[in-house]
Protein backbone atom coordinates (compact mmCIF):
# COMPACT_ATOMS: atom_id res chain seq x y z
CA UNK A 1 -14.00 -4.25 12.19
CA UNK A 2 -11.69 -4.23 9.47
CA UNK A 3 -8.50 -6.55 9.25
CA UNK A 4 -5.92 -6.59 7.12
CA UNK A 5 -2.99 -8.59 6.34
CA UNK A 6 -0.04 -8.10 4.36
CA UNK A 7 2.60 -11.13 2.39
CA UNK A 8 4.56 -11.30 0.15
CA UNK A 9 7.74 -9.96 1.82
CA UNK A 10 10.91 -11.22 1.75
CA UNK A 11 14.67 -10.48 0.56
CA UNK A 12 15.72 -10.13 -3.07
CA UNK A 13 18.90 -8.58 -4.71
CA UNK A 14 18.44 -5.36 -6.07
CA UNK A 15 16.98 -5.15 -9.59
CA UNK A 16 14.78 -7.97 -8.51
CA UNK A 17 10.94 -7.94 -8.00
CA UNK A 18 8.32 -9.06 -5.18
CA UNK A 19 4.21 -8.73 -5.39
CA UNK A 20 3.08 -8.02 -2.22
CA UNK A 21 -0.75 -8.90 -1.02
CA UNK A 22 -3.07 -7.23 1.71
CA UNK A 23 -5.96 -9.97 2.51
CA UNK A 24 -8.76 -7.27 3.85
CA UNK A 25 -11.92 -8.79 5.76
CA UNK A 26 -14.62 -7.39 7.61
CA UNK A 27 -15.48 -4.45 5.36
CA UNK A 28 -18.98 -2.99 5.76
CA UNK A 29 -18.96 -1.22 2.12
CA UNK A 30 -15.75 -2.07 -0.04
CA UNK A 31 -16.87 -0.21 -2.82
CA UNK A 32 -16.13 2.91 -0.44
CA UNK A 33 -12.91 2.02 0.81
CA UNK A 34 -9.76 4.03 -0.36
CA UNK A 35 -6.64 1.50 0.11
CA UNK A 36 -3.09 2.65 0.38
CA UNK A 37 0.90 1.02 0.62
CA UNK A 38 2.95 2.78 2.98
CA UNK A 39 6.55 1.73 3.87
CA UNK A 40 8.67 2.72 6.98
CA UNK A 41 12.75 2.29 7.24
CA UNK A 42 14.37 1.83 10.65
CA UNK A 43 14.84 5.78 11.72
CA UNK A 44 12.57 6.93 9.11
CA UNK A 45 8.95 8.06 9.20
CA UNK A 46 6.37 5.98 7.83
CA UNK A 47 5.94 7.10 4.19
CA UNK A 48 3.09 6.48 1.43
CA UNK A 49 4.16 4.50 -1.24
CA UNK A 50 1.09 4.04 -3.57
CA UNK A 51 -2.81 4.59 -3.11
CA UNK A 52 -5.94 4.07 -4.67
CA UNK A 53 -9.26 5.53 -3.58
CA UNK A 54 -12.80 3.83 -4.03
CA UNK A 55 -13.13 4.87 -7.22
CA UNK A 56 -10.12 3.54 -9.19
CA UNK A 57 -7.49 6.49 -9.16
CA UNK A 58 -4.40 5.54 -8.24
CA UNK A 59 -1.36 8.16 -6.98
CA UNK A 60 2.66 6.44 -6.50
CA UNK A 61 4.77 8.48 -4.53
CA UNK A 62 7.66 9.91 -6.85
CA UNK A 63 10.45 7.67 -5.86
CA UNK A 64 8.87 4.51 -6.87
CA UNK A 65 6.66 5.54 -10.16
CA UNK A 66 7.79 3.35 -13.05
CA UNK A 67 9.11 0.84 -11.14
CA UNK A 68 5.82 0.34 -8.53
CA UNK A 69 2.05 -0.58 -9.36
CA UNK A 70 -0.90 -1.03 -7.38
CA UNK A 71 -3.61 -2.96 -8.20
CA UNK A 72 -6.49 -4.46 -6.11
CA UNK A 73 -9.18 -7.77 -6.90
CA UNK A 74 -12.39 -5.98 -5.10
CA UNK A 75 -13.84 -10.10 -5.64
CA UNK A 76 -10.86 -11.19 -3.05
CA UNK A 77 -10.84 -8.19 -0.82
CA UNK A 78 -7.24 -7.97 -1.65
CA UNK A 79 -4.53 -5.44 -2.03
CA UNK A 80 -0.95 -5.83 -4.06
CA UNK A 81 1.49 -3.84 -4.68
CA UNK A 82 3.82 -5.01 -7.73
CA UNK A 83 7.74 -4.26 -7.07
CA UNK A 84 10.03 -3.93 -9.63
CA UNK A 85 13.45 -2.80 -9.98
CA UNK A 86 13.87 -2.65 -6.60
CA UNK A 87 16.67 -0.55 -5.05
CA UNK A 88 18.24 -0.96 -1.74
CA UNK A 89 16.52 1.96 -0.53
CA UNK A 90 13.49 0.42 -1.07
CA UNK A 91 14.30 -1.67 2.19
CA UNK A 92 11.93 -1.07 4.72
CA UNK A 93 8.57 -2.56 6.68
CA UNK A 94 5.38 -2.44 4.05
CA UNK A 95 2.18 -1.86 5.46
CA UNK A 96 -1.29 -1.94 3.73
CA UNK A 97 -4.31 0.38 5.09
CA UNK A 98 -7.86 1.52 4.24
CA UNK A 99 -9.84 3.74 5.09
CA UNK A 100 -13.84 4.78 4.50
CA UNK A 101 -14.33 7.45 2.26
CA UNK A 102 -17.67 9.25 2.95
CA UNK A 103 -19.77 10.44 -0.01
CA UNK A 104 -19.49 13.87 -1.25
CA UNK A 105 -15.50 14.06 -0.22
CA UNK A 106 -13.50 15.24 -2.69
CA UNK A 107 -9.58 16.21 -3.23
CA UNK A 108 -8.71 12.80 -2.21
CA UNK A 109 -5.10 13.05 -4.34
CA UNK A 110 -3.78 15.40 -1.71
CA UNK A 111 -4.83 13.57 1.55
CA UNK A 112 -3.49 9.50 -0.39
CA UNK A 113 -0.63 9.58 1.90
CA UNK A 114 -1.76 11.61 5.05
CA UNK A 115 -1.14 8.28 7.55
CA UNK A 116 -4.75 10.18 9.01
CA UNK A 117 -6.61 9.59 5.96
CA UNK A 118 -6.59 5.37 6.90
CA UNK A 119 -8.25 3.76 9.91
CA UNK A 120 -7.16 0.11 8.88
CA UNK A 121 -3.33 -0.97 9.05
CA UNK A 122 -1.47 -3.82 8.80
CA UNK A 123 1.36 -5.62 11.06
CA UNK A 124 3.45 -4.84 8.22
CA UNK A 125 5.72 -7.33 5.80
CA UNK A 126 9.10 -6.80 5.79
CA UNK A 127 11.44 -6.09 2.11
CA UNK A 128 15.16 -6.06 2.13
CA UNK A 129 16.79 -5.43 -1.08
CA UNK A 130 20.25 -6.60 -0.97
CA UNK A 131 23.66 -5.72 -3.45
């Protein structure tokens, strides 16, 4: 059973930065593991923020690209997500997930953010960007 566990979270005026972390443990087969950020506000749907499939491509949702990397140390079994410039609207609960990709599946750029594609979550870290 996989288990993951975001930090990182915290408050920070807008224009500021935070690096957020996902410890992962219990994979079977890491290398196959396609790893995602979402992010949910209060009265909003849960949104993808940034992905990354087994293989190394990455996708960042529109709204944060230039300002929002993701980047993952397969050695630690750990997620981050590197926040910069952050906007107000960028408040909201971050969650990390994974989930297996099976061989031979392809067209993985159009499922990154289907909340379906992921098995794994989070309990989620919360970011408030301030004024």
């Amino acid at each position: 059973q996989v288990s993951l566990m975001e930090s990182g979270g915290g408050s920070v005026q807008v224009g500021g930065s935070l690096r957020l972390s996902c410890a992962g443990s219990g994979y079977s087969d890491n290398s196959r593991y396609a790893k995602a950020w979402f992010r949910q506000a209060p009265g909003s749907e849960r949104e993808g923020v940034a992905a990354i499939d087994y293989d190394g491509k990455m996708i960042v949702a529109e709204s944060v690209k230039g300002r929002f990397t993701i980047s993952q140390d397969n050695a630690k079994n750990t997620l981050y997500l590197q926040m910069n410039s952050l906007k107000q609207e960028d408040t909201a609960t971050y969650y990390c997930a994974a989930g297996y990709t099976a061989p031979g599946r392809s067209g993985w750029s159009l499922r990154a953010f289907r909340l379906d594609e992921y098995d794994y979550w989070g309990q989620g870290t919360q970011v408030a960007v301030s004024s």
